[in-house]
Protein backbone atom coordinates (compact mmCIF):
# COMPACT_ATOMS: atom_id res chain seq x y z
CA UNK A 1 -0.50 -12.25 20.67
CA UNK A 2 -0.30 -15.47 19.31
CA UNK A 3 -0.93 -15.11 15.64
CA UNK A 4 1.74 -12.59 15.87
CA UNK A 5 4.57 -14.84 17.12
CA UNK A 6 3.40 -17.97 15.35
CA UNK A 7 3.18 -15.48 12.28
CA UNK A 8 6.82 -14.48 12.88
CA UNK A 9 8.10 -18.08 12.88
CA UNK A 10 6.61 -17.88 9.14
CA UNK A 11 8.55 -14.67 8.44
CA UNK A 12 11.98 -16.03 9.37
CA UNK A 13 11.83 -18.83 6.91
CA UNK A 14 10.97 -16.25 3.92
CA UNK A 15 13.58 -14.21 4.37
CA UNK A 16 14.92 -14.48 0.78
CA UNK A 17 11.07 -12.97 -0.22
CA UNK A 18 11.64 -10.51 2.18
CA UNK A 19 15.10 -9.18 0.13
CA UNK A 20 13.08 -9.35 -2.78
CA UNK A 21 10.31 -7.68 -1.38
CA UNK A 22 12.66 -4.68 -0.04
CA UNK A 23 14.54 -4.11 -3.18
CA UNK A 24 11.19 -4.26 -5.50
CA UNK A 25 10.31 -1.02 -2.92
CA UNK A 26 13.36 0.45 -2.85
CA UNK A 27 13.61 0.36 -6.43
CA UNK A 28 9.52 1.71 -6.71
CA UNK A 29 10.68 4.57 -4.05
CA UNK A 30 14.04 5.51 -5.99
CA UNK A 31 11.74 5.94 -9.04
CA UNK A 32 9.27 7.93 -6.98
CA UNK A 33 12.34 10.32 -5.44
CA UNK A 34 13.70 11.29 -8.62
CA UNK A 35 10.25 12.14 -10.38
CA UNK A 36 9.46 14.41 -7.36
CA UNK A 37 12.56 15.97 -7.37
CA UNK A 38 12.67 16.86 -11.41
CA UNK A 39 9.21 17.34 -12.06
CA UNK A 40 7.03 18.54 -8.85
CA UNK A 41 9.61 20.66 -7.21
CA UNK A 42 10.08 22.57 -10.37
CA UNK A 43 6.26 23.50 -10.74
CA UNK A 44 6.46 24.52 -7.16
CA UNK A 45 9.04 26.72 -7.65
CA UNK A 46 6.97 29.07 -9.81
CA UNK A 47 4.18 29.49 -6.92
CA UNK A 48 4.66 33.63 -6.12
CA UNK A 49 6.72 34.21 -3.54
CA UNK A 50 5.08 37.04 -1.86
CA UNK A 51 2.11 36.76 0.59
CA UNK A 52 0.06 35.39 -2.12
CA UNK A 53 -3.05 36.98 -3.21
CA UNK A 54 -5.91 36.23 -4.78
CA UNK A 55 -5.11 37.16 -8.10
CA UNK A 56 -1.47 35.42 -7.75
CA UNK A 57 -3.51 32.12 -7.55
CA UNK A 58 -6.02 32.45 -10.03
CA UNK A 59 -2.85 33.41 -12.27
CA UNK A 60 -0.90 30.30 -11.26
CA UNK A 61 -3.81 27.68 -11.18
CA UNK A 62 -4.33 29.78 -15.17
CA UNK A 63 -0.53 28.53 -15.83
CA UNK A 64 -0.51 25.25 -14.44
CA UNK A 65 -3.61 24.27 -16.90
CA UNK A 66 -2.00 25.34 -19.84
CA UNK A 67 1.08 23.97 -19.06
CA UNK A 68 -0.43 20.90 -18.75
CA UNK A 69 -2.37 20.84 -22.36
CA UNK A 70 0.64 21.86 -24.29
CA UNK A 71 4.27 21.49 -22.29
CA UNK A 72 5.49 18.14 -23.80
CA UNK A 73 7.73 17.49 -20.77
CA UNK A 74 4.73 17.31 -18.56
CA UNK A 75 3.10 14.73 -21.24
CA UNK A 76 6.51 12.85 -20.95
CA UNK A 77 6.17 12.88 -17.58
CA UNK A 78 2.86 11.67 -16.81
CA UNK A 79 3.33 8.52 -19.67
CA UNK A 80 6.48 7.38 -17.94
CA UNK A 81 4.43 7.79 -14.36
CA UNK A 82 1.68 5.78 -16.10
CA UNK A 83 3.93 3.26 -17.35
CA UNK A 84 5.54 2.26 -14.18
CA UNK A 85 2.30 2.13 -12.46
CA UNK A 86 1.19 0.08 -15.11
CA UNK A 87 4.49 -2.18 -14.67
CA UNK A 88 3.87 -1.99 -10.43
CA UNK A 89 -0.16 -3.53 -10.85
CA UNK A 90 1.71 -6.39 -13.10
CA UNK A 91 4.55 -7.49 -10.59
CA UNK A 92 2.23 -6.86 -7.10
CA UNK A 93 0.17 -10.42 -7.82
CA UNK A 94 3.19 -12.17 -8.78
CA UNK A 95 5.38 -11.21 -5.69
CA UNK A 96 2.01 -12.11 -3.92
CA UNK A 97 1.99 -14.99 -5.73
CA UNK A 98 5.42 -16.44 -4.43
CA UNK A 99 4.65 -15.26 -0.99
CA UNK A 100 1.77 -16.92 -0.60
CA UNK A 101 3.31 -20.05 -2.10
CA UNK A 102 5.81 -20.09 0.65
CA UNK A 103 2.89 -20.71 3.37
CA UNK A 104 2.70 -24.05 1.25
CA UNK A 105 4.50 -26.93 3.45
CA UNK A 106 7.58 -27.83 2.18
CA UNK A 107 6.65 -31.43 1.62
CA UNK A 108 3.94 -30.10 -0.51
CA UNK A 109 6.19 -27.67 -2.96
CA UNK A 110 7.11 -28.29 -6.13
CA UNK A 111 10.31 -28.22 -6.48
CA UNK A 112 12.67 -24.34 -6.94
CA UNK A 113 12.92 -21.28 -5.25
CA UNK A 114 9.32 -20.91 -3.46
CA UNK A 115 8.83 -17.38 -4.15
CA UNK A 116 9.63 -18.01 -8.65
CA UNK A 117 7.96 -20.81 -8.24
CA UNK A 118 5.03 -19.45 -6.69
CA UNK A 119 4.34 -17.03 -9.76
CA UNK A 120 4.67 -19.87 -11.38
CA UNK A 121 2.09 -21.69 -9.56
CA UNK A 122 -0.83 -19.44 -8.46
CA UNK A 123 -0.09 -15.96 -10.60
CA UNK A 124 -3.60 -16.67 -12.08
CA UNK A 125 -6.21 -16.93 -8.57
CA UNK A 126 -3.70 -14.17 -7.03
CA UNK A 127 -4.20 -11.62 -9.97
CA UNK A 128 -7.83 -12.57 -10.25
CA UNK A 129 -8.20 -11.78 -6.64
CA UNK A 130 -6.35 -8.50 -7.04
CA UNK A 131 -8.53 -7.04 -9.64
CA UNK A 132 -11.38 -7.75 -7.83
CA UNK A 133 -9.55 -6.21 -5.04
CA UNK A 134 -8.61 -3.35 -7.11
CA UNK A 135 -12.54 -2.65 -8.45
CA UNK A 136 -13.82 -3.30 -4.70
CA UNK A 137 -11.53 -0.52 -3.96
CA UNK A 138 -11.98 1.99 -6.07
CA UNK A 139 -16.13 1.02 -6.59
CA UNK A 140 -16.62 3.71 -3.86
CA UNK A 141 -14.75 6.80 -5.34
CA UNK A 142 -17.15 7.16 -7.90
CA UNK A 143 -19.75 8.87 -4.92
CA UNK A 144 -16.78 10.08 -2.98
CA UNK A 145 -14.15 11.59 -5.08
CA UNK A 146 -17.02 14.01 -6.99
CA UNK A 147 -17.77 14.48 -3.07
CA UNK A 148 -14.33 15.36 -2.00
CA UNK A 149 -13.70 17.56 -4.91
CA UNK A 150 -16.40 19.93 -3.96
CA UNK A 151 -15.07 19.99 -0.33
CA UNK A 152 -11.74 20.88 -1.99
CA UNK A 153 -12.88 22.94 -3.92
CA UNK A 154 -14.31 24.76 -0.52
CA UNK A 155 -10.87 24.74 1.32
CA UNK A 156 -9.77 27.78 -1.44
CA UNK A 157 -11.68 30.58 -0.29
CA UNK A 158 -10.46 32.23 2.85
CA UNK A 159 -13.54 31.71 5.65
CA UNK A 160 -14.00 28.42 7.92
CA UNK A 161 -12.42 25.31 6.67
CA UNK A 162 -12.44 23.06 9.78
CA UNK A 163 -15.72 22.37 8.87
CA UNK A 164 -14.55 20.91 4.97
CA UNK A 165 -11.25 19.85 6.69
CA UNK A 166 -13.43 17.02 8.88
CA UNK A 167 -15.56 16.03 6.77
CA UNK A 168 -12.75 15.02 4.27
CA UNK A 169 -11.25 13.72 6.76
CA UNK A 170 -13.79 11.44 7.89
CA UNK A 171 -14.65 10.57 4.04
CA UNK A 172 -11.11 9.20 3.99
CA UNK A 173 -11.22 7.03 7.25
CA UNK A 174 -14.07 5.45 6.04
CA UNK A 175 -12.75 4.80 2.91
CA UNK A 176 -9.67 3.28 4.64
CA UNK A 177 -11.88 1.22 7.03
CA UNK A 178 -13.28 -0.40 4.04
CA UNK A 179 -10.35 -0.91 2.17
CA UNK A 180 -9.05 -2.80 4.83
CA UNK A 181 -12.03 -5.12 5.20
CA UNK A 182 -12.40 -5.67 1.46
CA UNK A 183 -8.85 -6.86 1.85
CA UNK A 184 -9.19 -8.92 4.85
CA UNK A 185 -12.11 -10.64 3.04
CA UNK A 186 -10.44 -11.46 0.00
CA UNK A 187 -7.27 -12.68 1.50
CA UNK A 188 -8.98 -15.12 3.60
CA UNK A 189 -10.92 -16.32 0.47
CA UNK A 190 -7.59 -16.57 -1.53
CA UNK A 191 -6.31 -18.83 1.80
CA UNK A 192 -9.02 -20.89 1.04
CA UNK A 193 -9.48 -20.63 -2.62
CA UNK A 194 -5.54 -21.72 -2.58
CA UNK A 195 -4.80 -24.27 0.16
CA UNK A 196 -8.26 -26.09 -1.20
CA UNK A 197 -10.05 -25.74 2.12
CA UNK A 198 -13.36 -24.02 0.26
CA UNK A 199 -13.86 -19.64 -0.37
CA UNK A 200 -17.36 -19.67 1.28
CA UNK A 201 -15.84 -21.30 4.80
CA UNK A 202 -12.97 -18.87 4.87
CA UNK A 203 -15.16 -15.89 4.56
CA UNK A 204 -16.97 -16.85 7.25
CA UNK A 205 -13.74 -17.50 9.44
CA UNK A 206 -12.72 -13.77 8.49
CA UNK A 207 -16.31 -12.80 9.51
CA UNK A 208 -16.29 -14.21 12.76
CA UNK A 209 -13.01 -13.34 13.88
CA UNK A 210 -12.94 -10.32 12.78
CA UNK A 211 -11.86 -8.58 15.53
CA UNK A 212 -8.23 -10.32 16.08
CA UNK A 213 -7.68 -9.79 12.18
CA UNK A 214 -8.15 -6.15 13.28
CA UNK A 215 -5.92 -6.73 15.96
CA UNK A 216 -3.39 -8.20 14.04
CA UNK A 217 -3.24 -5.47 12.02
CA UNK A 218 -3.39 -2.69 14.48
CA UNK A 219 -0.39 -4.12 16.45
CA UNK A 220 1.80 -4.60 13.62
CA UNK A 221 0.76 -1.27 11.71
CA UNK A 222 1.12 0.45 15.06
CA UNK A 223 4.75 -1.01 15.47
CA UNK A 224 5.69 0.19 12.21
CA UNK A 225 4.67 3.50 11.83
CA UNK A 226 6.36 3.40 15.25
CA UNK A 227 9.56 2.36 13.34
CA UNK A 228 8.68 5.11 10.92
CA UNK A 229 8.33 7.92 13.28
CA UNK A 230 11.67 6.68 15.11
CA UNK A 231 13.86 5.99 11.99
CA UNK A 232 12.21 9.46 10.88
CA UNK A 233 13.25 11.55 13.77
CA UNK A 234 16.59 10.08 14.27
CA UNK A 235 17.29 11.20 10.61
CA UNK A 236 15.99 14.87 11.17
CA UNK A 237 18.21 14.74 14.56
CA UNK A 238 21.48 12.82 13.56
CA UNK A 239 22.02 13.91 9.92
CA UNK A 240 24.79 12.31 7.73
CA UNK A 241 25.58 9.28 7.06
CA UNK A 242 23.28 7.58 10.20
CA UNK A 243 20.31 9.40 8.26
CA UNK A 244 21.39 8.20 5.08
CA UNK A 245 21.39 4.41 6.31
CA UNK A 246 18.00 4.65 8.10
CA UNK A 247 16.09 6.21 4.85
CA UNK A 248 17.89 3.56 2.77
CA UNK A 249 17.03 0.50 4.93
CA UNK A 250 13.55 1.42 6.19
CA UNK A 251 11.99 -0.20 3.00
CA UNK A 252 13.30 -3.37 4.56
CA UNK A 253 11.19 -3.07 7.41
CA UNK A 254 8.20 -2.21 5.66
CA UNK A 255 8.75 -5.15 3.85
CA UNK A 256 9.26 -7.11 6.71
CA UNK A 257 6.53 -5.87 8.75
CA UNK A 258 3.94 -6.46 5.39
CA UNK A 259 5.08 -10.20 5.40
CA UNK A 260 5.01 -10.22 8.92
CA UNK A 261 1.01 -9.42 8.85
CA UNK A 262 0.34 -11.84 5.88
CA UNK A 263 1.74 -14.42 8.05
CA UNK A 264 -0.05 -13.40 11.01
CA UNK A 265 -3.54 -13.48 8.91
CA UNK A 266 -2.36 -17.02 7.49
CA UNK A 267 -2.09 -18.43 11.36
CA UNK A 268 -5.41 -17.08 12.41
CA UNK A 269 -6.69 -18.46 9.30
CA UNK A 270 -5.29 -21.95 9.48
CA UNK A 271 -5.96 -22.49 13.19
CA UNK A 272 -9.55 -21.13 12.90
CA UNK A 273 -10.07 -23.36 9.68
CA UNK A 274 -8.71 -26.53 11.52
CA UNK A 275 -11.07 -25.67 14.40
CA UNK A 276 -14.07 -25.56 12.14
């Protein structure tokens, strides 16, 4: 596809974002490793290890809840969790920030580093755009998390749960579906909100070719869960030090493949935009 390659010609000149990018994740994922491996595994632990019965659950789910009102380690726990997701929704607009900066032709930059001075530059229309992304997001769980709760709550009682099991499941793929076009919206509106080409026009490019923004993302999502699922099994195969080097350098993939579909959406932008 030709977004795609022309996209990829962007990624190869940002590959000093893409570092950044990787070790910002790597970092994030570290953090995430080492909560799951002190906190959550120990409260699994305690789940009976016999054929669990009825009463076994009731007793653990009776545990868990006061454990959670008066253990101070779990209250340590869930501020420092809160914290660094508090710390993650402050950097994700600025690294934004200095990618999108980098589409900027280099005639046209200020002068620096493009990604630092990016945050510099448009850290105030990129976070503006991500809270609205944010409450565009999340506007929908307050019909559909009440919703899933009670289908949840369903799943606990032994009798048919492929019924529950699909409707949650479809619940969720909508919500994804929707995600993803709240975000294809607003990125094309910050293209055009920040390379002065007008908000209204670019919504209407994402609009009417909507389908190879789909495509876009499709092929490049596809190719890196591919990765995933390769990287993933090679691991479980080969263990050792090969495993060890895949888990550790998959983040820079990810990373790469995430520029890779911001600068795919930038080239169906622009050449749509020019057409227009």
């Amino acid at each position: 596809m030709t977004y795609v390659r022309n996209g990829w010609g962007l990624v190869r000149s940002q590959f000093p974002s893409v570092i950044i990018l990787f070790l910002y994740q790597l970092l994030w994922g570290l953090f995430l490793y080492r909560l799951v491996s002190s906190a959550v595994t120990a409260v699994l632990s305690r789940y009976p290890e016999s054929p669990p019965n009825q009463l076994n659950r009731i007793l653990y789910l009776i545990e868990g809840q006061f454990e959670l009102k008066h253990n101070p380690a779990i209250h340590q726990y869930f501020w420092l969790l809160l914290g660094m997701v508090v710390l993650r929704l402050l950097l994700t607009p600025l690294l934004q920030a200095g990618i999108l900066y980098s589409l900027v032709p280099a005639d046209a930059r200020a002068s620096g580093f493009p990604l630092f001075r990016g945050m510099k530059e448009f850290w105030k229309p990129v976070t503006l755009f991500f809270l609205l992304e944010l409450a565009l997001l999340a506007l929908p769980g307050f019909w559909l998390v009440p919703e899933l709760y009670a289908l949840a709550l369903r799943l606990i009682p032994a009798g048919d749960r492929l019924v529950p099991i699909l409707i949650i499941c479809g619940v969720i793929l909508g919500w994804a579906a929707y995600g993803w076009l709240m975000r294809q919206l607003l990125l094309f509106a910050q293209f055009g909100y920040l390379f002065k080409t007008g908000v209204w026009g670019s919504l209407m490019v994402s609009l009417k070719y909507l389908l190879p923004g789909i495509a876009i993302s499709l092929i490049l999502g596809a190719s890196g869960a591919a990765l995933f699922l390769l990287f993933g099994t090679v691991s479980w195969i080969w263990t050792g030090l090969l495993a060890l080097i895949l888990q550790q350098s998959y983040p820079f993939f990810r990373s790469l493949f995430q520029i890779w579909t911001l600068t795919s959406q930038y080239q169906l932008w622009h050449t749509k935009t020019q057409k227009s």
